[in-house]
PDB file of N, CA and C in Angstrom:
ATOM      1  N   UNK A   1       0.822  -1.189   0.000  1.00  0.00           N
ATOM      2  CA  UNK A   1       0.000   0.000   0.000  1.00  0.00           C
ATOM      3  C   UNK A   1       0.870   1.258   0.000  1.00  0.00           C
ATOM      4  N   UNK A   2       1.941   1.266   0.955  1.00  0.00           N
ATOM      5  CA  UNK A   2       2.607   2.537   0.792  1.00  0.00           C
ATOM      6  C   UNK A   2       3.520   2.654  -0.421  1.00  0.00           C
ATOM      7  N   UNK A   3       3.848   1.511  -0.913  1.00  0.00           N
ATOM      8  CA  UNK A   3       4.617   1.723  -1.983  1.00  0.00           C
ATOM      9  C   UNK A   3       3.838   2.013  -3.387  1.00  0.00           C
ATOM     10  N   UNK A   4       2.383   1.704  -3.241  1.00  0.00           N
ATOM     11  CA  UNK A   4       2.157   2.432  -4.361  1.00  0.00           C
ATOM     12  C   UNK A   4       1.521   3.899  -4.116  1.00  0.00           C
ATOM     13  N   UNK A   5       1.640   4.120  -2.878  1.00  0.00           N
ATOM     14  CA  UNK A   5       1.208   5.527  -2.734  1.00  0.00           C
ATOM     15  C   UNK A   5       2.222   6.465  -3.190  1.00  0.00           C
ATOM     16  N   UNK A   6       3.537   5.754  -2.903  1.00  0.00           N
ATOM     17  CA  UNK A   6       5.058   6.645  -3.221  1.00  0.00           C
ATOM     18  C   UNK A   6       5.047   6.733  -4.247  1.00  0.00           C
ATOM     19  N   UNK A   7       4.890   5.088  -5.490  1.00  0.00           N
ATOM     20  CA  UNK A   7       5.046   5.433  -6.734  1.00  0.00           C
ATOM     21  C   UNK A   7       3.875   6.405  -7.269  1.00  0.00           C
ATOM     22  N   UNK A   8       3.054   6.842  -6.980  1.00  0.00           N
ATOM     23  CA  UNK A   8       2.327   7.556  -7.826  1.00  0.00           C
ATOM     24  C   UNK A   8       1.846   8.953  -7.211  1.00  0.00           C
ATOM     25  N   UNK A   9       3.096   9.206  -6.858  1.00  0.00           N
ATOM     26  CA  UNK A   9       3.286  10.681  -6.141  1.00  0.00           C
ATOM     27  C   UNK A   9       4.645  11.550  -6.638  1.00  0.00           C
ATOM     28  N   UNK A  10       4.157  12.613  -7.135  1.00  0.00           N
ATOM     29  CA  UNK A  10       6.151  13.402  -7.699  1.00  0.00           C
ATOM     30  C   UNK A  10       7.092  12.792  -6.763  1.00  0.00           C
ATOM     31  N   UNK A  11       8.476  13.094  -7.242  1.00  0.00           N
ATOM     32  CA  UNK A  11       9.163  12.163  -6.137  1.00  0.00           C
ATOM     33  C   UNK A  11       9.785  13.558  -4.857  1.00  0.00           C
ATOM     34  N   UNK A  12      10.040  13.240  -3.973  1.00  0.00           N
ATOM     35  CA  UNK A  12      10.076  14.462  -2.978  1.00  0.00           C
ATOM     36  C   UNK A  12       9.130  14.743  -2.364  1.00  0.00           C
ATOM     37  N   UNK A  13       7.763  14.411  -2.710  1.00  0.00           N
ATOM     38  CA  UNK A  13       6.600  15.253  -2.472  1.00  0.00           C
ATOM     39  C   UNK A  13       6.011  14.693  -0.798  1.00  0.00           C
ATOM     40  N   UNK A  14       6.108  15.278   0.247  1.00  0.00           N
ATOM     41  CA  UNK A  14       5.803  14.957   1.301  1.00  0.00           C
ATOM     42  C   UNK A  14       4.332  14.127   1.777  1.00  0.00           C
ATOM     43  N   UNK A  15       4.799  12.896   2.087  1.00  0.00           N
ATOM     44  CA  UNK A  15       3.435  12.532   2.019  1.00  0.00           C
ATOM     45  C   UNK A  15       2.866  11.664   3.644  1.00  0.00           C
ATOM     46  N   UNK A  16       1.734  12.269   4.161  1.00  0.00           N
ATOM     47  CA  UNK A  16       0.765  12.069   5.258  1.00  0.00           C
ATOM     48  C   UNK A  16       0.175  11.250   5.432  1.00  0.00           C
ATOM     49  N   UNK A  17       0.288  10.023   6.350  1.00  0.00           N
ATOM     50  CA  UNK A  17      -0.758   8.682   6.136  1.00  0.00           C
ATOM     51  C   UNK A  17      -0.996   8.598   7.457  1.00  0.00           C
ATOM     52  N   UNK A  18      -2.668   8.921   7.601  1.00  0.00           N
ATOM     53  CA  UNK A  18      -2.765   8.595   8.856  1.00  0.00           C
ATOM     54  C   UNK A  18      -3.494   7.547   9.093  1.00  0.00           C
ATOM     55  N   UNK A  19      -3.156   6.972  10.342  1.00  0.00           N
ATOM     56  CA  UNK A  19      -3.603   5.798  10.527  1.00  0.00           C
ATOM     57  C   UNK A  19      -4.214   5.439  11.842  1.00  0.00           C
ATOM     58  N   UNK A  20      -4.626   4.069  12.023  1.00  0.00           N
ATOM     59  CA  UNK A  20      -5.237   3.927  13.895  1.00  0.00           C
ATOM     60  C   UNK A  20      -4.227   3.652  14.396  1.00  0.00           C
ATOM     61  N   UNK A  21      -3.849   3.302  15.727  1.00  0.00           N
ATOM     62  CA  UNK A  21      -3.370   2.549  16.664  1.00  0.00           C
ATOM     63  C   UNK A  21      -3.012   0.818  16.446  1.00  0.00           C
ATOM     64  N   UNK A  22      -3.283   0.362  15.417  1.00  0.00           N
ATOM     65  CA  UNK A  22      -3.321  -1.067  15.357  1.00  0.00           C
ATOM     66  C   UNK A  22      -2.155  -1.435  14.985  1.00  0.00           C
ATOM     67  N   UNK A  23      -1.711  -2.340  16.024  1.00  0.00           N
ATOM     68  CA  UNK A  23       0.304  -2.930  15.726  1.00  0.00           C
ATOM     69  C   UNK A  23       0.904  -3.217  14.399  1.00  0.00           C
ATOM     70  N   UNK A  24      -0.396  -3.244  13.541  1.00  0.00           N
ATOM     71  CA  UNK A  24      -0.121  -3.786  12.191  1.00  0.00           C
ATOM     72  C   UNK A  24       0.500  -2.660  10.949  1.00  0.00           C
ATOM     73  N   UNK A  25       0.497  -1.503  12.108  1.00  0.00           N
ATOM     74  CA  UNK A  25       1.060  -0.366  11.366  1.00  0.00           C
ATOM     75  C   UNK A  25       2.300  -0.002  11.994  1.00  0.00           C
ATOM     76  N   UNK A  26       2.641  -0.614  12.974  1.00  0.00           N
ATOM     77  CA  UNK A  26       3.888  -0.465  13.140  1.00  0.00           C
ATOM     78  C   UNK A  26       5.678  -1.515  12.886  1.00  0.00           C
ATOM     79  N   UNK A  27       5.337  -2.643  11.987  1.00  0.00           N
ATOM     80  CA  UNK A  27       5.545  -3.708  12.025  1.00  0.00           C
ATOM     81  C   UNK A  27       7.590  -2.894  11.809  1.00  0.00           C
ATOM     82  N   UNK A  28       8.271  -4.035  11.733  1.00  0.00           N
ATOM     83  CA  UNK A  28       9.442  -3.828  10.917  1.00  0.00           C
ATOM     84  C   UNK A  28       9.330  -3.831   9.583  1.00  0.00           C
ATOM     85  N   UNK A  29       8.453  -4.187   9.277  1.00  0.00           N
ATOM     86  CA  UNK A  29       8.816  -3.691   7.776  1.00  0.00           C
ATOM     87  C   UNK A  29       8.126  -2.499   7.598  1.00  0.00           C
ATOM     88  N   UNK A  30       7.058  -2.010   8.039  1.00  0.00           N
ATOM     89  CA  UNK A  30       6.352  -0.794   7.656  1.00  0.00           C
ATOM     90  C   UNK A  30       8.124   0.389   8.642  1.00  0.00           C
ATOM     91  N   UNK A  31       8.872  -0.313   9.351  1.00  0.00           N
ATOM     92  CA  UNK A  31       9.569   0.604   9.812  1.00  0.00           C
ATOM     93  C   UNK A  31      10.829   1.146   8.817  1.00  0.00           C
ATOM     94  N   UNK A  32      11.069  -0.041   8.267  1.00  0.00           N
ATOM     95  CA  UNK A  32      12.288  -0.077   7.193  1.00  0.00           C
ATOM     96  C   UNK A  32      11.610   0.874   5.488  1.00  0.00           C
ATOM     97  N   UNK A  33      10.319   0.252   5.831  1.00  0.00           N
ATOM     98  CA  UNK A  33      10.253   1.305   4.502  1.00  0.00           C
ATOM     99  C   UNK A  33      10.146   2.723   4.897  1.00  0.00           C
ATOM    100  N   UNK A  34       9.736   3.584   5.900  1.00  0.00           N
ATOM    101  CA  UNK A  34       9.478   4.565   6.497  1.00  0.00           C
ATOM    102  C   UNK A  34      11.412   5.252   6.446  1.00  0.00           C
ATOM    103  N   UNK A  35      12.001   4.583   7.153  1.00  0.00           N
ATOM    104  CA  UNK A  35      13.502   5.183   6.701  1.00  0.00           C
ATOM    105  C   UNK A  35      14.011   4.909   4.998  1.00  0.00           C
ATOM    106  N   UNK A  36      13.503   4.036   4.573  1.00  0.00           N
ATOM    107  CA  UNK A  36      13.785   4.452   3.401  1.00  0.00           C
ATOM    108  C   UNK A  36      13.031   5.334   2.256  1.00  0.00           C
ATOM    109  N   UNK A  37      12.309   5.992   3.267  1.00  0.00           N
ATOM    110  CA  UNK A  37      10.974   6.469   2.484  1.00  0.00           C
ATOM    111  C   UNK A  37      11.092   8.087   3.579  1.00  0.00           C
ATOM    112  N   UNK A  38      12.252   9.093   3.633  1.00  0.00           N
ATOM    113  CA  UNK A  38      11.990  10.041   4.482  1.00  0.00           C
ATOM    114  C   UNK A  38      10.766  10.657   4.888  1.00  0.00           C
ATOM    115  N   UNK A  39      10.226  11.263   3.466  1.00  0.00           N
ATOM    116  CA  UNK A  39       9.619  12.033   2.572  1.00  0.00           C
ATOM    117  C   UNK A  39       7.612  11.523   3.341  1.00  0.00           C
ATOM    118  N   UNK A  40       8.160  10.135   3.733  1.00  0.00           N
ATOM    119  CA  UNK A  40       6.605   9.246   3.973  1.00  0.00           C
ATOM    120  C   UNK A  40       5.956   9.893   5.443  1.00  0.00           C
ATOM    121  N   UNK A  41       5.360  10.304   6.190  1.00  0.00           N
ATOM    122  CA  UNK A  41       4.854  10.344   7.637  1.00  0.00           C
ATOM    123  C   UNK A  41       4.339   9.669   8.065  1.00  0.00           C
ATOM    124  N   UNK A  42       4.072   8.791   9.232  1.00  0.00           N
ATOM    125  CA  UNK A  42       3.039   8.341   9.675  1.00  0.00           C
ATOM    126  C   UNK A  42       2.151   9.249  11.089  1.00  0.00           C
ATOM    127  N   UNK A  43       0.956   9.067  10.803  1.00  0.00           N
ATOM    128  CA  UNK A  43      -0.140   9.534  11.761  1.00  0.00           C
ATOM    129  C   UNK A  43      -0.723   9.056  12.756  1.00  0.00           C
ATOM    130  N   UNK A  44      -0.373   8.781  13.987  1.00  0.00           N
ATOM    131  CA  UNK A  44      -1.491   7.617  14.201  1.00  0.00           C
ATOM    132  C   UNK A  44      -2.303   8.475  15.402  1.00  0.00           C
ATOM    133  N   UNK A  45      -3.924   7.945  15.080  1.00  0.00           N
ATOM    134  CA  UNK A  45      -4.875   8.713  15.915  1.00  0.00           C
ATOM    135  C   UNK A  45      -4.673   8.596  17.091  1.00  0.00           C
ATOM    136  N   UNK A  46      -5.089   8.883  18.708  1.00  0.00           N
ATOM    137  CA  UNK A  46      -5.101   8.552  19.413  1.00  0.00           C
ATOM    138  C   UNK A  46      -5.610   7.253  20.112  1.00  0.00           C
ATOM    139  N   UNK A  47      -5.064   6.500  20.907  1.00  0.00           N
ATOM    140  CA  UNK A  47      -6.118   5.587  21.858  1.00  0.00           C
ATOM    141  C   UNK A  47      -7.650   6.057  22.111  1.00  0.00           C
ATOM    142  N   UNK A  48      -8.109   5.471  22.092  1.00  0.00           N
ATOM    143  CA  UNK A  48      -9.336   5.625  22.170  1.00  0.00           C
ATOM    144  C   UNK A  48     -10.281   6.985  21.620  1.00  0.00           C
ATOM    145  N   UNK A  49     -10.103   7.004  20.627  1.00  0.00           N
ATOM    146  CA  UNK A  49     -10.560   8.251  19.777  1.00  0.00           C
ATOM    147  C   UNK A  49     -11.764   7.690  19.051  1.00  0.00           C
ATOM    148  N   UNK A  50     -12.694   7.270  19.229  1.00  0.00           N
ATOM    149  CA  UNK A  50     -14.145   6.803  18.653  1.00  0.00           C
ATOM    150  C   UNK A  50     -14.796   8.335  18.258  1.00  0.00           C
ATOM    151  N   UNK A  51     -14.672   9.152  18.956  1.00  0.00           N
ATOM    152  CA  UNK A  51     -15.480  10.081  18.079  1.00  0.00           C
ATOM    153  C   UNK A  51     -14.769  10.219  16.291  1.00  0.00           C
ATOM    154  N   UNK A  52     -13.519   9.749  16.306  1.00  0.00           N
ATOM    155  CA  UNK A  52     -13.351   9.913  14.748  1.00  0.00           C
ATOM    156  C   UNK A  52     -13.978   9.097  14.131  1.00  0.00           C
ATOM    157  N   UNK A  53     -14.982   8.164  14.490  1.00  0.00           N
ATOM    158  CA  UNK A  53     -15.739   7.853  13.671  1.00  0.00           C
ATOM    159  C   UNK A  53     -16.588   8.253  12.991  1.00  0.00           C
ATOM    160  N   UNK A  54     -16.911   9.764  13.691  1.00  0.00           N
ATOM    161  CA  UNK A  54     -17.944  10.916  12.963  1.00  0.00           C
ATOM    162  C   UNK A  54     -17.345  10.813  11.777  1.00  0.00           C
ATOM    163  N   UNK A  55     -15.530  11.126  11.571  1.00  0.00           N
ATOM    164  CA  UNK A  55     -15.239  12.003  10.535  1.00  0.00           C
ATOM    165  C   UNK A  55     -15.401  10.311   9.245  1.00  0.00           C
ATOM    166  N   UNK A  56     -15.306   9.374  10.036  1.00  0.00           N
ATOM    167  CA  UNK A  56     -15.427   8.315   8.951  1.00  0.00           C
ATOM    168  C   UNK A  56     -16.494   8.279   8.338  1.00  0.00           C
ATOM    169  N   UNK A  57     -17.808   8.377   9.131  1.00  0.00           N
ATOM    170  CA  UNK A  57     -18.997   8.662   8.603  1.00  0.00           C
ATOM    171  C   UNK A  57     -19.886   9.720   7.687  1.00  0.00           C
ATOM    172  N   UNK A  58     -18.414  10.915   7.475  1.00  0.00           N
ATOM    173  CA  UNK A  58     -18.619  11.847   6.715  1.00  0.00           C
ATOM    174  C   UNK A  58     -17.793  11.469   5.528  1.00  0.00           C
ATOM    175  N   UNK A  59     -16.942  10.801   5.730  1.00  0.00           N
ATOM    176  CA  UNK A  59     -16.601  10.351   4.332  1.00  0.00           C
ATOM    177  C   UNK A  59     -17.214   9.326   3.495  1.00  0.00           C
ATOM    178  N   UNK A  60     -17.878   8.387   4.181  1.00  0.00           N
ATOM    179  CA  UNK A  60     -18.981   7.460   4.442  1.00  0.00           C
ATOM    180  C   UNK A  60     -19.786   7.782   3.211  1.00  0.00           C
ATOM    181  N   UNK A  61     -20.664   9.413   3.845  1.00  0.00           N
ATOM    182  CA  UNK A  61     -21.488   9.575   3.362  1.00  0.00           C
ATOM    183  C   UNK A  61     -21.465  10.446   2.079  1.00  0.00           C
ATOM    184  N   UNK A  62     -19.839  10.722   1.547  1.00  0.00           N
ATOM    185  CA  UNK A  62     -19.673  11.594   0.297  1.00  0.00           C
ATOM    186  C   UNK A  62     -19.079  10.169  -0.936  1.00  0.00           C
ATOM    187  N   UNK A  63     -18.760   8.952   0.005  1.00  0.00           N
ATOM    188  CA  UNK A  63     -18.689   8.068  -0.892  1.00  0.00           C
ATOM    189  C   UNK A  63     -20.389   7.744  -1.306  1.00  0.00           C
ATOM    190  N   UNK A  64     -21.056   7.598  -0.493  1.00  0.00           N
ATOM    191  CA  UNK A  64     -21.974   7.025  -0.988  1.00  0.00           C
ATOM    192  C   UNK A  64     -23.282   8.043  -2.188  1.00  0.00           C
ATOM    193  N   UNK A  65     -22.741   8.892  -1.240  1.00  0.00           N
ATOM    194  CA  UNK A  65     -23.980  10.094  -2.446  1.00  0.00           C
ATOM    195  C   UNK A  65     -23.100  10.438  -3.743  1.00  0.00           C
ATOM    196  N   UNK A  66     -21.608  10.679  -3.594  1.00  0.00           N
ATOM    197  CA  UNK A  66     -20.814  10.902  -4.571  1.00  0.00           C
ATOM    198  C   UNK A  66     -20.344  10.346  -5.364  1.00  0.00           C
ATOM    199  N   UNK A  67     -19.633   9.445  -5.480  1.00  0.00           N
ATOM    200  CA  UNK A  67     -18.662   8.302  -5.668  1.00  0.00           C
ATOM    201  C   UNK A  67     -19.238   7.083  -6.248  1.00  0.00           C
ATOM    202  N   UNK A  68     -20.042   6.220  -5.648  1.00  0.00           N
ATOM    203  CA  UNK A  68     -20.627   5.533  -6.314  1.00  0.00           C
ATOM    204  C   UNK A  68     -21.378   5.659  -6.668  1.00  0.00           C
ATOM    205  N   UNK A  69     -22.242   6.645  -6.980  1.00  0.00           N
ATOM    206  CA  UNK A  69     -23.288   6.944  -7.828  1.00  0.00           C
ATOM    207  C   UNK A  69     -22.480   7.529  -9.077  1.00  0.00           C
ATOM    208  N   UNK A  70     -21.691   8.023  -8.933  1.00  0.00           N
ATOM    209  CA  UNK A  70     -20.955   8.941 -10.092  1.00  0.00           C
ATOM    210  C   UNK A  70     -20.399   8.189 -11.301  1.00  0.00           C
ATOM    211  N   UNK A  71     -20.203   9.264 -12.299  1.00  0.00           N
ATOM    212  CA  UNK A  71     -19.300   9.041 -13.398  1.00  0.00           C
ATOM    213  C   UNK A  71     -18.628   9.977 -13.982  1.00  0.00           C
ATOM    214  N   UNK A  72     -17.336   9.741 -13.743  1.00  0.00           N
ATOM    215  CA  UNK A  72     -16.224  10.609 -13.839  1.00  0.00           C
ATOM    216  C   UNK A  72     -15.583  10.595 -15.134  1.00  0.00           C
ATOM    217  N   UNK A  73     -15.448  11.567 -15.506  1.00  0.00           N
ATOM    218  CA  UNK A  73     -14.019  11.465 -16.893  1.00  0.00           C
ATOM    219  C   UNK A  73     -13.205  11.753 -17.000  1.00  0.00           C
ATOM    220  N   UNK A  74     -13.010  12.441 -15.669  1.00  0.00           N
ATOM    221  CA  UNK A  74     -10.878  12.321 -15.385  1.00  0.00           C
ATOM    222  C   UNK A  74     -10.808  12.822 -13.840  1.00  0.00           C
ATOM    223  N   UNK A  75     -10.161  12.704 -13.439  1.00  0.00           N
ATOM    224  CA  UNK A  75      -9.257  12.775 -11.933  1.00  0.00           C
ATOM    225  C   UNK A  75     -10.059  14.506 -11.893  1.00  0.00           C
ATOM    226  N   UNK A  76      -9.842  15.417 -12.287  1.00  0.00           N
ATOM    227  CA  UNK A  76     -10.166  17.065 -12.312  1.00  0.00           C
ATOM    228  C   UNK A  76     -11.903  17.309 -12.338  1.00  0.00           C
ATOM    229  N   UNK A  77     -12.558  15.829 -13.091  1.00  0.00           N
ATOM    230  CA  UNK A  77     -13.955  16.037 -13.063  1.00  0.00           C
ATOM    231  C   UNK A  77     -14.306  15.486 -11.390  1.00  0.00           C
ATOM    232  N   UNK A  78     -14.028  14.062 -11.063  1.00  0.00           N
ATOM    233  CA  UNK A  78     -14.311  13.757  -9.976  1.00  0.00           C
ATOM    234  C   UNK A  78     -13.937  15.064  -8.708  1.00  0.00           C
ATOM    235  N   UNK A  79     -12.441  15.907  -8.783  1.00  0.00           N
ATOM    236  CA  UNK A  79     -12.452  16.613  -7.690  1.00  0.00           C
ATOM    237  C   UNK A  79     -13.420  17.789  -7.909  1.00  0.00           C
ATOM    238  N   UNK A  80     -14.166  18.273  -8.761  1.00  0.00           N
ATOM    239  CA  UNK A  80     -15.127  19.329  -9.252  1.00  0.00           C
ATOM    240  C   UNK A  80     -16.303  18.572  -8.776  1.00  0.00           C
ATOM    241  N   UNK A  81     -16.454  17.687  -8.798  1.00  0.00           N
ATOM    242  CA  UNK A  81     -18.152  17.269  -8.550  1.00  0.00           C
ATOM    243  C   UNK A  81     -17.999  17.051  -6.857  1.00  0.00           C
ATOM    244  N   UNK A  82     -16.913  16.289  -6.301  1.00  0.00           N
ATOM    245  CA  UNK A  82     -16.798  16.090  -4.816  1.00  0.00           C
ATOM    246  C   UNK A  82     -16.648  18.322  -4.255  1.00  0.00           C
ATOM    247  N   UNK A  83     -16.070  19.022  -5.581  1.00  0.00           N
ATOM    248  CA  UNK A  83     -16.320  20.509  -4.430  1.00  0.00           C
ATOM    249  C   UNK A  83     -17.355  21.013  -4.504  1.00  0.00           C
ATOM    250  N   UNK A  84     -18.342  20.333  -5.713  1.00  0.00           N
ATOM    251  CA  UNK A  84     -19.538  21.016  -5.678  1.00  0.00           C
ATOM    252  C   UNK A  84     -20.563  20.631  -4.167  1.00  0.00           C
ATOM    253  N   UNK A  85     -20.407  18.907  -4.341  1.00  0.00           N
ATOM    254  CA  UNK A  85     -20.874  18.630  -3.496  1.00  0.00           C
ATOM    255  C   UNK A  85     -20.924  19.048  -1.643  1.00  0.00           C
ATOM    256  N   UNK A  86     -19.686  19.304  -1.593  1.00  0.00           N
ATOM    257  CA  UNK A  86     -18.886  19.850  -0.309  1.00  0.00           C
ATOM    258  C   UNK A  86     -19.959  21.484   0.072  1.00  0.00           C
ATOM    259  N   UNK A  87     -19.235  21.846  -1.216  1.00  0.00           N
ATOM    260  CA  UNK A  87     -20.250  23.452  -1.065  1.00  0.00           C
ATOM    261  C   UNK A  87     -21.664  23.278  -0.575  1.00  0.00           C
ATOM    262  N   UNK A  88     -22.396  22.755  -1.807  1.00  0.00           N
ATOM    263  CA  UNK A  88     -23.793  22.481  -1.100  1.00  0.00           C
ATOM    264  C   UNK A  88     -23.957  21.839  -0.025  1.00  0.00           C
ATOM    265  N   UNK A  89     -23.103  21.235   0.363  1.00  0.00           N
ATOM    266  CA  UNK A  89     -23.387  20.267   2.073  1.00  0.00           C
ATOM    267  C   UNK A  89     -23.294  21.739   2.944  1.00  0.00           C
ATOM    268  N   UNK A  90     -22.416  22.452   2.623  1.00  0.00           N
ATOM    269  CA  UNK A  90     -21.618  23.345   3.932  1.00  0.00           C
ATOM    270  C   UNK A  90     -22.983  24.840   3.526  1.00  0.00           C
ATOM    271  N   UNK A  91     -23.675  24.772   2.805  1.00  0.00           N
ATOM    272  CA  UNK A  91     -24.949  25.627   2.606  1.00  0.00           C
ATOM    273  C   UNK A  91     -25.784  25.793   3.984  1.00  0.00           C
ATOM    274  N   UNK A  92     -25.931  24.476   4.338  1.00  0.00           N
ATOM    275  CA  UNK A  92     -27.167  23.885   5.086  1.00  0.00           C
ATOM    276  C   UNK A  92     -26.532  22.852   6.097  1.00  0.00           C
ATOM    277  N   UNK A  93     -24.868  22.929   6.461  1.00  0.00           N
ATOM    278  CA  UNK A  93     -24.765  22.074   7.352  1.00  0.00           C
ATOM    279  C   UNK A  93     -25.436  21.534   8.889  1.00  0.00           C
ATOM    280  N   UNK A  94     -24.912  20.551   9.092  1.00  0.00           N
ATOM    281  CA  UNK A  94     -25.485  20.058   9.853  1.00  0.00           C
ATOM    282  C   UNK A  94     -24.420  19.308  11.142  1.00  0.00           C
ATOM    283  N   UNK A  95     -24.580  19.937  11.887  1.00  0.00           N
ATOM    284  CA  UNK A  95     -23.387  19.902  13.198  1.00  0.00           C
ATOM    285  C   UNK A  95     -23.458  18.208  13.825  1.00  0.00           C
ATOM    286  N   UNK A  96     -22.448  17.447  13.877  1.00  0.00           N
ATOM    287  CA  UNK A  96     -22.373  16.189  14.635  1.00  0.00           C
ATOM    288  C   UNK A  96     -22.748  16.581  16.124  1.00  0.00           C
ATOM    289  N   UNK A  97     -23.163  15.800  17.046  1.00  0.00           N
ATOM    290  CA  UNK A  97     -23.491  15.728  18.028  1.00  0.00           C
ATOM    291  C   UNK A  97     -23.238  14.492  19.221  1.00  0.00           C
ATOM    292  N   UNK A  98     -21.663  14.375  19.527  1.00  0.00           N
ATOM    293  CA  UNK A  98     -21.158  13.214  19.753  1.00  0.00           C
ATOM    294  C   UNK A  98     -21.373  13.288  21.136  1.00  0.00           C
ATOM    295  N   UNK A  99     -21.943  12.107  21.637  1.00  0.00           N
ATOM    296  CA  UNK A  99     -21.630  12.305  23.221  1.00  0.00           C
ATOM    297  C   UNK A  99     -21.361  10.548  23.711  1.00  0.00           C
ATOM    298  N   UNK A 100     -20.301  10.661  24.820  1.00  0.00           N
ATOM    299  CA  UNK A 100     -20.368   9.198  25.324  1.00  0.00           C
ATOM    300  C   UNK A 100     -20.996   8.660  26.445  1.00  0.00           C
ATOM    301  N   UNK A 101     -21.813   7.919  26.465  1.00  0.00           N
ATOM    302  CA  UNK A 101     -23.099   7.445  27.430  1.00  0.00           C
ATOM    303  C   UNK A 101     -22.635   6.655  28.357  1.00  0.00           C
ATOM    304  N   UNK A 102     -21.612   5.536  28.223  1.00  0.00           N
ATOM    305  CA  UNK A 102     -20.934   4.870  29.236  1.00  0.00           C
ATOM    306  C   UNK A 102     -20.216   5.110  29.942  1.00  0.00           C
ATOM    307  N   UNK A 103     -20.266   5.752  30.999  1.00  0.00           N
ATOM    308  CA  UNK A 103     -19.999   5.928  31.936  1.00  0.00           C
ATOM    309  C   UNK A 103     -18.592   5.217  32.836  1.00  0.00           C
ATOM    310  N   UNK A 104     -19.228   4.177  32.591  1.00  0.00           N
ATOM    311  CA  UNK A 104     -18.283   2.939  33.261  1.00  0.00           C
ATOM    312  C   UNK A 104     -16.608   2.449  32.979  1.00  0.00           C
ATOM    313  N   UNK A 105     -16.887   2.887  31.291  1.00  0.00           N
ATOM    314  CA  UNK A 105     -16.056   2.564  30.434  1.00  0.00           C
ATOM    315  C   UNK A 105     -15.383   4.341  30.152  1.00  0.00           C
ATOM    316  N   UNK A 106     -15.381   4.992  30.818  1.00  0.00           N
ATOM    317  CA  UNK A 106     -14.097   6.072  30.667  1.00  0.00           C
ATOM    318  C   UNK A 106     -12.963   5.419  30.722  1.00  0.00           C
ATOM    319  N   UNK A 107     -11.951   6.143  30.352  1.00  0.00           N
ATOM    320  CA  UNK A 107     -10.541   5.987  30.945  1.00  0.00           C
ATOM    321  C   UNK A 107     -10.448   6.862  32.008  1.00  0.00           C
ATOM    322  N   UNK A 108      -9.659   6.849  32.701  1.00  0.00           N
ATOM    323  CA  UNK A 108      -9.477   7.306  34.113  1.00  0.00           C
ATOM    324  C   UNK A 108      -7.937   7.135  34.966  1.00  0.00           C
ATOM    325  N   UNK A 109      -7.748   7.635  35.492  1.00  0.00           N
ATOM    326  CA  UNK A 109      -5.956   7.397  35.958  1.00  0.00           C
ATOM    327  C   UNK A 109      -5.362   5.833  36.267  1.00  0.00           C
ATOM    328  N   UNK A 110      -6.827   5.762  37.124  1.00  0.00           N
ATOM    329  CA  UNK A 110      -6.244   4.305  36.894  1.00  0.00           C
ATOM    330  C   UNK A 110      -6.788   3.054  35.847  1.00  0.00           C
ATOM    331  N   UNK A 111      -6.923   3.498  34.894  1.00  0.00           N
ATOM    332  CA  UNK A 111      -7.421   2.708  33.197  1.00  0.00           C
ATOM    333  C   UNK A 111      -5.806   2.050  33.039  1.00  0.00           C
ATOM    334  N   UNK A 112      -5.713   0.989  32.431  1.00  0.00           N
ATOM    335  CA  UNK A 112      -4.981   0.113  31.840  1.00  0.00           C
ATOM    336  C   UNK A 112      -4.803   0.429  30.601  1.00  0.00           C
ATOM    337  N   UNK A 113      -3.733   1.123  29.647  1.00  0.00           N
ATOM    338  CA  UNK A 113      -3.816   1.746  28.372  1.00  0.00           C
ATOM    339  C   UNK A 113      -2.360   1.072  27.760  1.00  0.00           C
ATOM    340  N   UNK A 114      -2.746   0.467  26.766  1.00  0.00           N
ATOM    341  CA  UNK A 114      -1.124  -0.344  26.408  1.00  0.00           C
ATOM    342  C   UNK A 114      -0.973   0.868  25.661  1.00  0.00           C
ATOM    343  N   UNK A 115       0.371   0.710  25.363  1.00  0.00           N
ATOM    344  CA  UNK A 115       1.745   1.986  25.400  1.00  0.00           C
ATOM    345  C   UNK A 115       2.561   1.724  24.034  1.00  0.00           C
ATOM    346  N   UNK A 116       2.494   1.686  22.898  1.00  0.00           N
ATOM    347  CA  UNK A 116       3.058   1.357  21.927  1.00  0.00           C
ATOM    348  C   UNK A 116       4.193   1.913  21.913  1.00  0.00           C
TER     349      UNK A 116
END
């Protein structure tokens, strides 16, 4: 995956991958390509960050009204129809409203949080 993100990027061109918490992004080999790859970043969200699931669900929902309904005829049409779309969303937006109900399940000083 990262190597074809590199190949099909100018070469130099700084590039941002963010990612979760899951060990599978930190392996030795994702480490060896990362030094051989300066130019590459990695991101990783926080522990327990579930509200970014809002922002998944907003992408969610521009794949699904956008994207697969669509038909594109080059890379410049698809980003024109995803800014049209954007615009008209941000007309009439509509504010997330995240709250966490469990109580029980905070973290707290003394929470158990593995430490990558």
């Amino acid at each position: 995956f990262l190597t074809d993100i590199v190949a099909n990027q100018p070469r130099r061109k700084e590039i941002h991958v963010i990612a979760d918490n899951l060990s599978a992004h930190k392996t030795k080999l994702v480490t060896a390509f990362l030094e051989q790859h300066p130019n590459v970043h990695m991101h990783f969200t926080p522990t327990y960050s579930s509200w970014l699931n809002q922002v998944e669900l907003w992408f969610a929902k521009i794949e699904r009204d956008v994207i697969a309904r669509g038909v594109f005829t080059s890379v410049k049409d698809l980003k024109a129809k995803l800014m049209r779309y954007i615009r008209k969303y941000n007309e009439a937006p509509k504010p997330v409203k995240w709250k966490y109900f469990d109580a029980k399940r905070r973290i707290t000083t003394d929470s158990t949080v593995t430490v990558y």
